[in-house]
C-alpha atoms as a PDB file:
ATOM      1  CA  UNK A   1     183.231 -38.211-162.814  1.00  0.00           C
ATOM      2  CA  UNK A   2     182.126 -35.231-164.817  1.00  0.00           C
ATOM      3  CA  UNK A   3     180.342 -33.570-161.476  1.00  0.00           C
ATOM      4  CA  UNK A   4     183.413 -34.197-159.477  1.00  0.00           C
ATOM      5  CA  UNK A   5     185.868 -32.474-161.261  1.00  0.00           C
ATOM      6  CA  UNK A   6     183.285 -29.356-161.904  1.00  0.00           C
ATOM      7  CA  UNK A   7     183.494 -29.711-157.977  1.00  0.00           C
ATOM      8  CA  UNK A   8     187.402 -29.384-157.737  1.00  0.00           C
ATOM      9  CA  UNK A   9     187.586 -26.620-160.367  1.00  0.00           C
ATOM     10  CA  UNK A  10     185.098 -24.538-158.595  1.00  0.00           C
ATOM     11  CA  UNK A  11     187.054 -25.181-155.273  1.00  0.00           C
ATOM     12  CA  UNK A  12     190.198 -24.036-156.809  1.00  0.00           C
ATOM     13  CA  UNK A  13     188.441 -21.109-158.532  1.00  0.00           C
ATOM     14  CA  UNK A  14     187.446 -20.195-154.754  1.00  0.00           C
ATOM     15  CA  UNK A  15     191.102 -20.560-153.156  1.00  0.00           C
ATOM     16  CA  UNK A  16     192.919 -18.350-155.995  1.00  0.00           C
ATOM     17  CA  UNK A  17     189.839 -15.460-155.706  1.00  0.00           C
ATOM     18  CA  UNK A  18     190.050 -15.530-151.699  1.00  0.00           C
ATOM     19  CA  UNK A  19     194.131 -15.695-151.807  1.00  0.00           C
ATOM     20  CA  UNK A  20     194.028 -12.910-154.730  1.00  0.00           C
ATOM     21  CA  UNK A  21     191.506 -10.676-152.100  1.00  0.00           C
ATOM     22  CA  UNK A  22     194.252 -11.091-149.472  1.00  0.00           C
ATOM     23  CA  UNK A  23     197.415 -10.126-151.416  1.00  0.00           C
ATOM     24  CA  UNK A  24     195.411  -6.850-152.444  1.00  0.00           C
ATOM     25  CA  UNK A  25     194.305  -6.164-149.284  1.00  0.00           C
ATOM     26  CA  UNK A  26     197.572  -6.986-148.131  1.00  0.00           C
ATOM     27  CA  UNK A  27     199.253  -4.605-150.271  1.00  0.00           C
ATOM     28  CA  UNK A  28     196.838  -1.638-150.087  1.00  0.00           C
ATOM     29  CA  UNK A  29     196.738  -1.640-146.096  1.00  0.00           C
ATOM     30  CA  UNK A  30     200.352  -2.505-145.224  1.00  0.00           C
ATOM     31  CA  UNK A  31     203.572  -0.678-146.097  1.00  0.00           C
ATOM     32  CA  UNK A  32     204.237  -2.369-149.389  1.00  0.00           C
ATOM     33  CA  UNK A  33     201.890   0.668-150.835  1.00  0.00           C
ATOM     34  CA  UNK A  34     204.387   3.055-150.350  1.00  0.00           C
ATOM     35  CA  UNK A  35     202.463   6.251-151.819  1.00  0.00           C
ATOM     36  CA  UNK A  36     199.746   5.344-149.645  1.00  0.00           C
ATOM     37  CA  UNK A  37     200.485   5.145-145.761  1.00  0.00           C
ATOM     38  CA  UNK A  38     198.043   6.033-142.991  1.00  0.00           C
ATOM     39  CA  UNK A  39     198.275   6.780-139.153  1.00  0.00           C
ATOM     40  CA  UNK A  40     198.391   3.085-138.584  1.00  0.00           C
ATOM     41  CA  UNK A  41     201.397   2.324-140.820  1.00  0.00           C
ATOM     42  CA  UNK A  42     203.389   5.273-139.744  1.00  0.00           C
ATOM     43  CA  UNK A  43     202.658   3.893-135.836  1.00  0.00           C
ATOM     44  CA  UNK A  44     203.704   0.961-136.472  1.00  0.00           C
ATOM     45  CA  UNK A  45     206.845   2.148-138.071  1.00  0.00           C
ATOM     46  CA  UNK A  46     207.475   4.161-135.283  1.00  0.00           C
ATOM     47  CA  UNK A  47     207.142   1.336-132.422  1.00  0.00           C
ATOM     48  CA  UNK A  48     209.324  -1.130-134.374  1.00  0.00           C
ATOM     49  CA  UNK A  49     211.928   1.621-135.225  1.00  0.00           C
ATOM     50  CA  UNK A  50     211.807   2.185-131.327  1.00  0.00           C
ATOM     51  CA  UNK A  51     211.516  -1.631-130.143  1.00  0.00           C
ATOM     52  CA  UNK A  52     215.181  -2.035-131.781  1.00  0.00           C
ATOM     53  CA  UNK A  53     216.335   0.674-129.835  1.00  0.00           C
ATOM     54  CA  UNK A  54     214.684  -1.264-126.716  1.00  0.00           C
ATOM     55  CA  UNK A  55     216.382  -4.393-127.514  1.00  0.00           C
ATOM     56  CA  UNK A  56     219.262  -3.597-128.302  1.00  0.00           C
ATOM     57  CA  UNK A  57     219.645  -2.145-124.377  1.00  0.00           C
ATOM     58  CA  UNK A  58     218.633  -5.463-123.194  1.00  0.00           C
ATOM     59  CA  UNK A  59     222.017  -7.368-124.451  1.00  0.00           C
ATOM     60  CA  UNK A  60     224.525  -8.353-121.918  1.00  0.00           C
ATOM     61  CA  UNK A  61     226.911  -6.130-124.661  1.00  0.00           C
ATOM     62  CA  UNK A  62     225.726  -3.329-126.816  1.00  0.00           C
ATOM     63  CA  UNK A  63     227.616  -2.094-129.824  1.00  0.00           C
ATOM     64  CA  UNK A  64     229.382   0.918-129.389  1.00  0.00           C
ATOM     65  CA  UNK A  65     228.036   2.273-132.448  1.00  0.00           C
ATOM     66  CA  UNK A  66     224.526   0.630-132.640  1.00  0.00           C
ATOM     67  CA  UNK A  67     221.661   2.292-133.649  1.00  0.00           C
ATOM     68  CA  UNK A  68     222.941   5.219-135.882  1.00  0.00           C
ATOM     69  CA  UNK A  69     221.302   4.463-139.075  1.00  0.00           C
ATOM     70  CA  UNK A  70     217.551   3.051-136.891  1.00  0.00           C
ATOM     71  CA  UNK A  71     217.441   6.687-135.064  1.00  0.00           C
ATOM     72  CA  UNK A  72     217.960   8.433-138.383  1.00  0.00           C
ATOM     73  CA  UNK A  73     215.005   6.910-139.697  1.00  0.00           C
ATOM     74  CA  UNK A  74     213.486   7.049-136.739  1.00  0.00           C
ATOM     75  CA  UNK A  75     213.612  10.884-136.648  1.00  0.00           C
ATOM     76  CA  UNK A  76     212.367  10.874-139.867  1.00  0.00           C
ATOM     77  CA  UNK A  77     208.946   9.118-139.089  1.00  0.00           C
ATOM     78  CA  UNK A  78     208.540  11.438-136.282  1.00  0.00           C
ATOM     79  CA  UNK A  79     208.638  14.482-138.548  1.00  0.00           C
ATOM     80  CA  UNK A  80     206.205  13.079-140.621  1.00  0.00           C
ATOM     81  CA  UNK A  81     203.523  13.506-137.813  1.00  0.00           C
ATOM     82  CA  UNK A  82     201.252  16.367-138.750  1.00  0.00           C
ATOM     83  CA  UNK A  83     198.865  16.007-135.521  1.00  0.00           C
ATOM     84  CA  UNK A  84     200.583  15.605-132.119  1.00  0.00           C
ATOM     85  CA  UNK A  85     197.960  14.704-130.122  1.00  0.00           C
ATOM     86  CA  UNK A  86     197.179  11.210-132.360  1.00  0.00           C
ATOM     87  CA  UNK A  87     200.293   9.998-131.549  1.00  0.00           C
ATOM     88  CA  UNK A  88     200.875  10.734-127.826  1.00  0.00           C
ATOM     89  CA  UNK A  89     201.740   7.105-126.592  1.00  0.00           C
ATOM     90  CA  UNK A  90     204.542   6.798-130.169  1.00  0.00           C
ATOM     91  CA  UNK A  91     205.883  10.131-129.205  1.00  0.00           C
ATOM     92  CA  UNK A  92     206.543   9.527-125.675  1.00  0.00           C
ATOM     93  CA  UNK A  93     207.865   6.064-126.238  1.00  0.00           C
ATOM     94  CA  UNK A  94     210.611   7.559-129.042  1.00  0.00           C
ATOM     95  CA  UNK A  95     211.410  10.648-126.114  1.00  0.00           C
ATOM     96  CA  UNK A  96     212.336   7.613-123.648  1.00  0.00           C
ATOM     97  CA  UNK A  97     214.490   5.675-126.149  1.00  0.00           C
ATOM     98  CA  UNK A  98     216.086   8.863-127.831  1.00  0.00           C
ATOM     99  CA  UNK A  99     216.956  10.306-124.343  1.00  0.00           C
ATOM    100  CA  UNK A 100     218.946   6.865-123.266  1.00  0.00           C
ATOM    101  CA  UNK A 101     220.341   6.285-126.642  1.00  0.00           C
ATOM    102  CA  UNK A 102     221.879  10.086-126.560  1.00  0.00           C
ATOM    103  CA  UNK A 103     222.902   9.309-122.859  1.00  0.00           C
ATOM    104  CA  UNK A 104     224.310   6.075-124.195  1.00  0.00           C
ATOM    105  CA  UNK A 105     226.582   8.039-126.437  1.00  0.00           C
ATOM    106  CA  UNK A 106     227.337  11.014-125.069  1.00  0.00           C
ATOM    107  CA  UNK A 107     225.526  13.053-127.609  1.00  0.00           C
ATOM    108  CA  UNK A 108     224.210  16.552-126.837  1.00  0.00           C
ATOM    109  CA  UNK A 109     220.495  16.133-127.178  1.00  0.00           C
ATOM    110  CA  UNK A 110     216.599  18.008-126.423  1.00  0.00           C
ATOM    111  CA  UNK A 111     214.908  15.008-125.318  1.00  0.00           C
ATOM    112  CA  UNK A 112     213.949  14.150-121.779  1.00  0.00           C
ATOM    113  CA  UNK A 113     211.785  11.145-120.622  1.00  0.00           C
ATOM    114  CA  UNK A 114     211.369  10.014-116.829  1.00  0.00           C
ATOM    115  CA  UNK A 115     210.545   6.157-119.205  1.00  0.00           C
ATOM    116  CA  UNK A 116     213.051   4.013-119.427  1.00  0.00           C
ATOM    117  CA  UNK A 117     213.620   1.829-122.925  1.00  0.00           C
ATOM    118  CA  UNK A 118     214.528  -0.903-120.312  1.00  0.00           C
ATOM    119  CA  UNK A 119     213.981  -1.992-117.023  1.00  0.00           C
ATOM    120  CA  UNK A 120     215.340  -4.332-114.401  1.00  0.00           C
ATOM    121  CA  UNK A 121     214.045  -8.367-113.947  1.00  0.00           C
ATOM    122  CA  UNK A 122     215.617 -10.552-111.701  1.00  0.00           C
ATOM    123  CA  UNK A 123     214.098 -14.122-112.198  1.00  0.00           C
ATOM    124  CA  UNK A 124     212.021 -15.836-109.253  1.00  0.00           C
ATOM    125  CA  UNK A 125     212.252 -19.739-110.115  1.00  0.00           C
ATOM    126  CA  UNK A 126     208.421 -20.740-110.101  1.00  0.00           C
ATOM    127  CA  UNK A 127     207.071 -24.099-108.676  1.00  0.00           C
ATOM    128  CA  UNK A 128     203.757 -25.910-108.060  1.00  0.00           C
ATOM    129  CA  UNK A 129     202.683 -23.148-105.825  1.00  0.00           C
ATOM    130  CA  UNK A 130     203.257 -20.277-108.350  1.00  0.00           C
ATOM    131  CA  UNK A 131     200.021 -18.485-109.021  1.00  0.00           C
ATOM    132  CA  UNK A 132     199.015 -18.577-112.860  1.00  0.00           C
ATOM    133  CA  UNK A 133     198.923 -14.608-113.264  1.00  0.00           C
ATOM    134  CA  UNK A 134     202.235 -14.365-111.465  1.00  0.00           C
ATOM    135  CA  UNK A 135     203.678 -16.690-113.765  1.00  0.00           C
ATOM    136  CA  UNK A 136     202.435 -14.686-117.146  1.00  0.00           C
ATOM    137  CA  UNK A 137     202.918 -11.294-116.167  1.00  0.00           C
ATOM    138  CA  UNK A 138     206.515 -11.783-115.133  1.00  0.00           C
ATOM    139  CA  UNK A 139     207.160 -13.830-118.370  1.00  0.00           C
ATOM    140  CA  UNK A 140     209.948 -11.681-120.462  1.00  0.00           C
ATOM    141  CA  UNK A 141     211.480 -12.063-123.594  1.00  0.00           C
ATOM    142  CA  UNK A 142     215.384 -12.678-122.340  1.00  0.00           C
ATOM    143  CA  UNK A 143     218.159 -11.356-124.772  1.00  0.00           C
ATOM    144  CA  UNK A 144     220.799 -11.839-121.751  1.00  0.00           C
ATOM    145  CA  UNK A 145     221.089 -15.580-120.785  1.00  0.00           C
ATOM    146  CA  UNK A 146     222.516 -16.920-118.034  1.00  0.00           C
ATOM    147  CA  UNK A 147     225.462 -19.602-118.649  1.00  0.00           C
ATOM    148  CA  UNK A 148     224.328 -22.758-116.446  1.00  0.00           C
ATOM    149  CA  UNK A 149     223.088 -25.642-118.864  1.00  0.00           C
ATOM    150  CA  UNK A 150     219.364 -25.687-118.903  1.00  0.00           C
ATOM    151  CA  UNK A 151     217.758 -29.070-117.914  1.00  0.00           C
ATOM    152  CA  UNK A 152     216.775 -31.395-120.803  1.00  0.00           C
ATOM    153  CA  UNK A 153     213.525 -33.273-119.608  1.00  0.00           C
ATOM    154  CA  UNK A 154     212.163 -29.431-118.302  1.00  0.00           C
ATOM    155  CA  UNK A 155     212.179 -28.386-121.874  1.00  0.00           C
ATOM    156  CA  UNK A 156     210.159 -31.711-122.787  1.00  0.00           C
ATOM    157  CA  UNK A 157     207.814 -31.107-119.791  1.00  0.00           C
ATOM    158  CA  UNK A 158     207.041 -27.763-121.108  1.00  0.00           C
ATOM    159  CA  UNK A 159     206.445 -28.267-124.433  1.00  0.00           C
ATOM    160  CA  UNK A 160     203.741 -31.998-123.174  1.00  0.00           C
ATOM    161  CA  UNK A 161     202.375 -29.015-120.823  1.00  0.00           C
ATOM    162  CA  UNK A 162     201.918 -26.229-123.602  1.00  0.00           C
ATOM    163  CA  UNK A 163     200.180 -29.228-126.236  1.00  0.00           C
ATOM    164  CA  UNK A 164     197.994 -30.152-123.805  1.00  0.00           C
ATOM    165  CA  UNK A 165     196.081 -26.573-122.859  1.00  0.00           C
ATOM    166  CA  UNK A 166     196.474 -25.024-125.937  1.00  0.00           C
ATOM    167  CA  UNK A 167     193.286 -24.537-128.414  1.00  0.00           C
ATOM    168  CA  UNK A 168     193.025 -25.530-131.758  1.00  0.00           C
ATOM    169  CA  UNK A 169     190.040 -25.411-134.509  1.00  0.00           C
ATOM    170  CA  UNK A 170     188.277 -28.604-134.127  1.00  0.00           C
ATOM    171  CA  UNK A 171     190.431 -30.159-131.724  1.00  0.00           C
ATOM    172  CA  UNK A 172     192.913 -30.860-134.873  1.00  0.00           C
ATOM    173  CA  UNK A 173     196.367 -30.276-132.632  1.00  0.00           C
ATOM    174  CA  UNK A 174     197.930 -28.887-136.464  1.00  0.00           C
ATOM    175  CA  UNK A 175     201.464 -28.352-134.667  1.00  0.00           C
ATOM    176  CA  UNK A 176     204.855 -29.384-134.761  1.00  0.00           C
ATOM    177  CA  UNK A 177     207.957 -28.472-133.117  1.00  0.00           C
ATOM    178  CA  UNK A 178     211.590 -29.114-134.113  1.00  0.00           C
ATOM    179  CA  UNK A 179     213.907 -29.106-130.814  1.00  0.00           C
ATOM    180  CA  UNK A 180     217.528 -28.326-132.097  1.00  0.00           C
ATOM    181  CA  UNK A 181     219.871 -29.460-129.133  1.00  0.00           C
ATOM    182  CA  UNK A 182     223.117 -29.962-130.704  1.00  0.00           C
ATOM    183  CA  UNK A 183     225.739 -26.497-130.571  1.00  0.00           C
ATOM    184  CA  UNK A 184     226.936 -26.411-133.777  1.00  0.00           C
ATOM    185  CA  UNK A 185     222.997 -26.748-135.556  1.00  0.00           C
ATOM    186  CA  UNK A 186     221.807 -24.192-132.924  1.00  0.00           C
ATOM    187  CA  UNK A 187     224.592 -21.764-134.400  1.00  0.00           C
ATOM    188  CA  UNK A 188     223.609 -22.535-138.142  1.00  0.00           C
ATOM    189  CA  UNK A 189     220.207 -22.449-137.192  1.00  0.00           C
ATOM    190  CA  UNK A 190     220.489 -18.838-136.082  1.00  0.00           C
ATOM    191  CA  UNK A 191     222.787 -17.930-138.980  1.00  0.00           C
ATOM    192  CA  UNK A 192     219.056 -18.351-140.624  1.00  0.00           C
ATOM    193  CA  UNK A 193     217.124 -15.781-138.660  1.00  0.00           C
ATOM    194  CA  UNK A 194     218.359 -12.262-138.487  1.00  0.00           C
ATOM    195  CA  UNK A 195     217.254 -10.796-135.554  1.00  0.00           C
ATOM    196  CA  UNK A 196     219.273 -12.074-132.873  1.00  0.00           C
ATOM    197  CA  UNK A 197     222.701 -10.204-133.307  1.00  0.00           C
ATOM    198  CA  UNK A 198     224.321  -9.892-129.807  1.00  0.00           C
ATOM    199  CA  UNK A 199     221.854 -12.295-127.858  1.00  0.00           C
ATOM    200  CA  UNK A 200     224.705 -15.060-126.097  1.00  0.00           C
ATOM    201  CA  UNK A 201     224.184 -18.416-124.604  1.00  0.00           C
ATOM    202  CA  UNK A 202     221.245 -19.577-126.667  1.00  0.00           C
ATOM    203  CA  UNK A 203     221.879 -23.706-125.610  1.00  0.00           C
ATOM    204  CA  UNK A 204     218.765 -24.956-127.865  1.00  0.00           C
ATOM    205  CA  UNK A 205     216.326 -23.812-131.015  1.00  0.00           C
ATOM    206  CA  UNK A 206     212.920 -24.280-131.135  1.00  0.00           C
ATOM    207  CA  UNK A 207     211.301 -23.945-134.402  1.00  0.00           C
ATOM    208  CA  UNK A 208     207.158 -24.286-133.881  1.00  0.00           C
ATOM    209  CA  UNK A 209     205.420 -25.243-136.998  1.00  0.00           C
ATOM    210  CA  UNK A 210     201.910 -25.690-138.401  1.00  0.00           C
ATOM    211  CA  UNK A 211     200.915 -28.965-140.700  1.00  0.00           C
ATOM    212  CA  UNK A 212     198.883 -27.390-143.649  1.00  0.00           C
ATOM    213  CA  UNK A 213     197.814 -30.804-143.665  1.00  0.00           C
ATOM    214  CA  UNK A 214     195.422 -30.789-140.916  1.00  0.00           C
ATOM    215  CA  UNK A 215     193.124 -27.985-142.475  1.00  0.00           C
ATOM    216  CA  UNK A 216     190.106 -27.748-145.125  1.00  0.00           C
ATOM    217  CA  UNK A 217     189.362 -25.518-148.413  1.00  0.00           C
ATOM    218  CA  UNK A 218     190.066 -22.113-148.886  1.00  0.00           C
ATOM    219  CA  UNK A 219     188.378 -20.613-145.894  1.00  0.00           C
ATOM    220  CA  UNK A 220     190.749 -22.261-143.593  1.00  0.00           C
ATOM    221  CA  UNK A 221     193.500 -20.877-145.861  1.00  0.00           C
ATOM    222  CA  UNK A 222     194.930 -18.979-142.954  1.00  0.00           C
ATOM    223  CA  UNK A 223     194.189 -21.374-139.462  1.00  0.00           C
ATOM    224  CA  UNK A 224     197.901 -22.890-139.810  1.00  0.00           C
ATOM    225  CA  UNK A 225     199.364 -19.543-138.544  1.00  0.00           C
ATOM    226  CA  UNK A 226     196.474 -18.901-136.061  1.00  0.00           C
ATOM    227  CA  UNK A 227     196.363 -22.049-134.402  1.00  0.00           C
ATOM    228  CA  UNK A 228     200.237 -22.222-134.529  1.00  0.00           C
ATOM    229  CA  UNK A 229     200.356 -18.264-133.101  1.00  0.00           C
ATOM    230  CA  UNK A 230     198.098 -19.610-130.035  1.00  0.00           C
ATOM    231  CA  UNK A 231     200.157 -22.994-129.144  1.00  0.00           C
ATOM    232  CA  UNK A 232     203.248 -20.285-129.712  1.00  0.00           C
ATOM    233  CA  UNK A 233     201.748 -18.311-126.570  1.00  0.00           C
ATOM    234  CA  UNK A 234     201.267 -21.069-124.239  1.00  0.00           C
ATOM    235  CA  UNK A 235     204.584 -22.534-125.446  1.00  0.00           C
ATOM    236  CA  UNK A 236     206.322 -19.721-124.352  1.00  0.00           C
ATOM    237  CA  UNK A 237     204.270 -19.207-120.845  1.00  0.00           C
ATOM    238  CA  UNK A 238     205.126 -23.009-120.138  1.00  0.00           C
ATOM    239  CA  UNK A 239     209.115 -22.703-120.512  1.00  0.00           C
ATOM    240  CA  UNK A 240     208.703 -19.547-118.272  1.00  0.00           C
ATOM    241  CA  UNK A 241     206.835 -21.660-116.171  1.00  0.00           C
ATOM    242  CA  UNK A 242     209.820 -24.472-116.000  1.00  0.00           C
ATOM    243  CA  UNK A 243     212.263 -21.730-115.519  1.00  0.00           C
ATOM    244  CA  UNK A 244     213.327 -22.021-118.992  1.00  0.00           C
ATOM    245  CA  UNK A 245     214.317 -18.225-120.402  1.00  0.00           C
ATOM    246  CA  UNK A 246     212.712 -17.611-123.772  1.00  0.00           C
ATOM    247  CA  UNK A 247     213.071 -15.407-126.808  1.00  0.00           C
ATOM    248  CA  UNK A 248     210.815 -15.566-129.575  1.00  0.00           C
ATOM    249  CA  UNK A 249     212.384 -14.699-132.777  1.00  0.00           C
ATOM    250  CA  UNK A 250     210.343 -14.108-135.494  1.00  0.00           C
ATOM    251  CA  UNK A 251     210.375 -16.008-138.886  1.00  0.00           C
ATOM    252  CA  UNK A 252     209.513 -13.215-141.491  1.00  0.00           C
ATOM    253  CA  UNK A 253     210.980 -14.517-144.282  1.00  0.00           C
ATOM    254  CA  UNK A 254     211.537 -14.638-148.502  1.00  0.00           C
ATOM    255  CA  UNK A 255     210.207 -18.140-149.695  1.00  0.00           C
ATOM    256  CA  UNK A 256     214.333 -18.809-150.485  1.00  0.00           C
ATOM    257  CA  UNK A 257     215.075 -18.285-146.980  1.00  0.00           C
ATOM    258  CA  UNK A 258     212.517 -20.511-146.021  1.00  0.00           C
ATOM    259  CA  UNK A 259     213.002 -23.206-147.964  1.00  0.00           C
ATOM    260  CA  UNK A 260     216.859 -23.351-147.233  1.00  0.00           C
ATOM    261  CA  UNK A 261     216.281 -23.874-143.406  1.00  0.00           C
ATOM    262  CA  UNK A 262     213.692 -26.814-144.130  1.00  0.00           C
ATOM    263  CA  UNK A 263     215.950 -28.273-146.166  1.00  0.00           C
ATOM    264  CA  UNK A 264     218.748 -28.183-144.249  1.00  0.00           C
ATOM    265  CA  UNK A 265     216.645 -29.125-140.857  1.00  0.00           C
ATOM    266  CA  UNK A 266     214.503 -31.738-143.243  1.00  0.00           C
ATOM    267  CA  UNK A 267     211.340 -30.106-142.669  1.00  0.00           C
ATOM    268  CA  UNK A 268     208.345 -31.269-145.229  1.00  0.00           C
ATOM    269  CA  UNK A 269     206.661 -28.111-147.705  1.00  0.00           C
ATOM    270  CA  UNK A 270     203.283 -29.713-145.742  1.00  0.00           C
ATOM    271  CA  UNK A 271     204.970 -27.572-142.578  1.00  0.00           C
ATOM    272  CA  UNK A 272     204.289 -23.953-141.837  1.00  0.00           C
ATOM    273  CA  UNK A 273     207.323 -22.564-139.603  1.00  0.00           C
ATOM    274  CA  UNK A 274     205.763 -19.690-137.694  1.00  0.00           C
ATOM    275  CA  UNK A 275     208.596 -18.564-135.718  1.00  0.00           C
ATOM    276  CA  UNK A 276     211.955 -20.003-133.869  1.00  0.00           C
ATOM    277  CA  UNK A 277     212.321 -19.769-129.933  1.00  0.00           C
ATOM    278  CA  UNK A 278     215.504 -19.001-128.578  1.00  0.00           C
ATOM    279  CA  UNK A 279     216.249 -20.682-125.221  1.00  0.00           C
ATOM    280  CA  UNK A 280     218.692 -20.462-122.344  1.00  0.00           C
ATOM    281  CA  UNK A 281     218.480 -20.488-118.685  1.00  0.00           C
ATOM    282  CA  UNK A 282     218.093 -17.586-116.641  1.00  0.00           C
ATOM    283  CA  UNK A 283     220.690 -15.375-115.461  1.00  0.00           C
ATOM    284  CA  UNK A 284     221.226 -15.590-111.100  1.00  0.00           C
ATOM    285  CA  UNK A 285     221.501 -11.629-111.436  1.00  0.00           C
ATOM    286  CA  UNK A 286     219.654  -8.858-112.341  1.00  0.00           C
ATOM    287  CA  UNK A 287     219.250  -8.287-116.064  1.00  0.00           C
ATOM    288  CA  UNK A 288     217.983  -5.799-118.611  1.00  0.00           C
ATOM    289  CA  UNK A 289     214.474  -6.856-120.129  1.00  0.00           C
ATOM    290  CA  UNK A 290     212.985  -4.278-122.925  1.00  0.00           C
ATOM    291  CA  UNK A 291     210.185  -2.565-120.989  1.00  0.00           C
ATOM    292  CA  UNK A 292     207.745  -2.544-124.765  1.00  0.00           C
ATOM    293  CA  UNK A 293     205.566  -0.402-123.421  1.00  0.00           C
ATOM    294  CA  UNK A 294     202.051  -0.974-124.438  1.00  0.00           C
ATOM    295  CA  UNK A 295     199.104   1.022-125.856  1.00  0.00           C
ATOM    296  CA  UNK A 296     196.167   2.603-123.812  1.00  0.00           C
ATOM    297  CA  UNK A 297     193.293   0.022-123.590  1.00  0.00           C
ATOM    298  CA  UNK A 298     191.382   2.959-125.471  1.00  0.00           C
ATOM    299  CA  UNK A 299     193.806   2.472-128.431  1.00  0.00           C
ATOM    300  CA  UNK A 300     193.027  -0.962-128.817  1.00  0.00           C
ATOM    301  CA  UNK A 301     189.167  -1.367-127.660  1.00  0.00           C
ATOM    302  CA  UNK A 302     186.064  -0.802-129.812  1.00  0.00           C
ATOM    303  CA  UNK A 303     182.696  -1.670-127.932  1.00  0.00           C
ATOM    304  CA  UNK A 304     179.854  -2.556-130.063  1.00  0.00           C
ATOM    305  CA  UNK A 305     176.677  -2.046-127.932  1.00  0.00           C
END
C-alpha cells in the first residue's frame, strides 16, 4: 500500500515539473514576455495582423470602416523591423494587403503590390473520380457561403470517412465531435467564438474534441491536442471532399469561456475542444477565398545530414 502511493506521488511530482517546464517555456518564447520578443514573435505578429486584413476581403460584405485600428498596429510592427532583408516574405505580404486596403478606401497611399490579399475560387463539386491532390489543394477555408441547404447524411459520410483514415497514438481514436444542427444553437454557438464576424449562412457547428481520457502520465500530457489537430485536418479535407464548404474557427480561449460553452452544449471536463468548424454549402458563383500566402520552403526546412 505504502509502495503504491510513493508510486502516485512521484507520478504527480513528474506531471506538475513537466507542466511547470511548459508554462515557462511558454511564457519566455511566446508573446506573453513582452520585454523580450524575437524575429519569430514579431513575424508572427505581422502575418496574423495581415491574415485579418485577408479575411476580412473574403466576406460576401465588408465593413465600411474595417480594419482601421489592425493596420495601425500593423504599421507599427513593420517599423519595428531593423533588418529588411529577414523579413522579405512579411514585408511583401503587408505591401499586398496595405495596397488593397488603401484601394478599398480610397486613401492616398505609397504601397504597391502586383499580390493580391485575395483571390478568386469557384467550387468544382468532386466525385469518386476526383484525384486525391486535386481534392486537397483546392480545399479553402470559405467565409462566403452559398444559401442552398447542405445535405444531412454528406456531413455524416464525411465525418465516418475522416475517423476512419485519420492517425492516432496507439490506435486510441481519442476524438469526439459535437454536430450542432439546430439554427438557433448554431447562432449561440457562434456568439461563443469570436472570430467569425461577417461570415453568413453557417447551417451547422462542428465542435471536434479530444477525450483526455484516452491518454497516459505526464508525457502524453499534450497528445489530446495533437491527435485531435490531425483528425481536425482530415476532417476538414473530407467535407471538402463531400462538397461541404468549411471554415475552421479557432477555439483560443480563457478557461471561463470554455467552460460556459461545455456547459451549455453538455460537454464533460474529460473533453478537450480543439476548435469549432463552421459549415455551409458552396456558393454556384465565384467567390473571394484569402490567398494566405505561405513561407519559402527555406523558411521552414532544416536538413540534418
Amino acid at each position: 500500500m505504502l509502495l503504491k502511493i510513493l508510486k502516485l506521488i512521484v507520478r504527480y511530482i513528474l506531471y506538475f515539473r513537466d507542466v511547470s517546464w511548459d508554462a515557462f517555456y511558454y511564457f519566455n518564447y511566446s508573446t506573453l514576455k513582452i520585454k523580450k520578443r524575437n524575429n519569430e514573435n514579431l513575424s508572427a505578429q505581422i502575418l496574423a495582423h495581415v491574415h485579418s486584413v485577408e479575411r476580412a476581403f473574403s466576406l460576401k460584405s465588408p465593413r465600411k470602416t474595417f480594419g482601421i485600428e489592425l493596420v495601425e498596429n500593423l504599421k507599427k510592427l513593420i517599423k519595428n523591423i531593423k533588418v529588411k532583408n529577414k523579413y522579405n516574405y512579411e514585408l511583401k505580404i503587408f505591401q499586398s494587403a496595405m495596397t488593397e486596403y488603401s484601394n478599398y478606401h480610397k486613401i492616398q497611399n505609397s504601397y504597391s503590390s502586383y499580390l493580391k490579399p485575395y483571390k478568386a475560387y469557384l467550387h468544382e463539386s468532386s466525385n469518386l473520380n476526383s484525384l486525391y491532390k486535386d481534392v486537397v489543394n483546392s480545399r479553402h477555408s470559405i467565409r462566403s457561403f452559398g444559401r442552398h441547404n447542405i445535405s444531412d447524411l454528406c456531413v455524416l459520410k464525411a465525418i465516418s470517412h475522416a475517423k476512419n483514415i485519420t492517425p492516432s497514438v496507439c490506435n486510441r481514436q481519442a476524438w469526439e465531435v459535437v454536430l450542432i444542427r439546430d439554427k438557433e444553437h448554431v447562432r449561440k454557438v457562434l456568439e461563443f467564438q469570436n472570430g467569425n464576424t461577417g461570415i453568413e449562412n453557417i447551417q451547422n457547428v462542428v465542435l471536434v474534441c479530444s477525450t483526455m481520457t484516452s491518454f497516459f502520465g505526464s508525457s502524453e500530457r499534450n497528445q489530446p491536442y495533437i491527435d485531435g489537430g490531425i483528425f481536425l485536418m482530415s476532417l476538414l479535407n473530407s467535407f471538402h471532399y463531400y462538397n461541404i464548404a468549411n471554415c475552421a474557427l479557432n477555439w483560443s480561449v480563457d478557461r471561463n469561456k470554455d467552460s460556459k460553452l461545455k456547459k451549455f452544449l453538455n460537454i464533460d471536463n474529460s473533453r478537450v475542444i480543439i476548435t469549432m468548424i463552421g459549415l455551409g454549402s458552396y456558393d454556384v458563383k465565384e467567390i473571394k477565398v484569402a490567398s494566405s500566402y505561405r513561407k519559402p520552403l527555406k523558411d521552414i526546412l532544416r536538413i540534418v545530414e
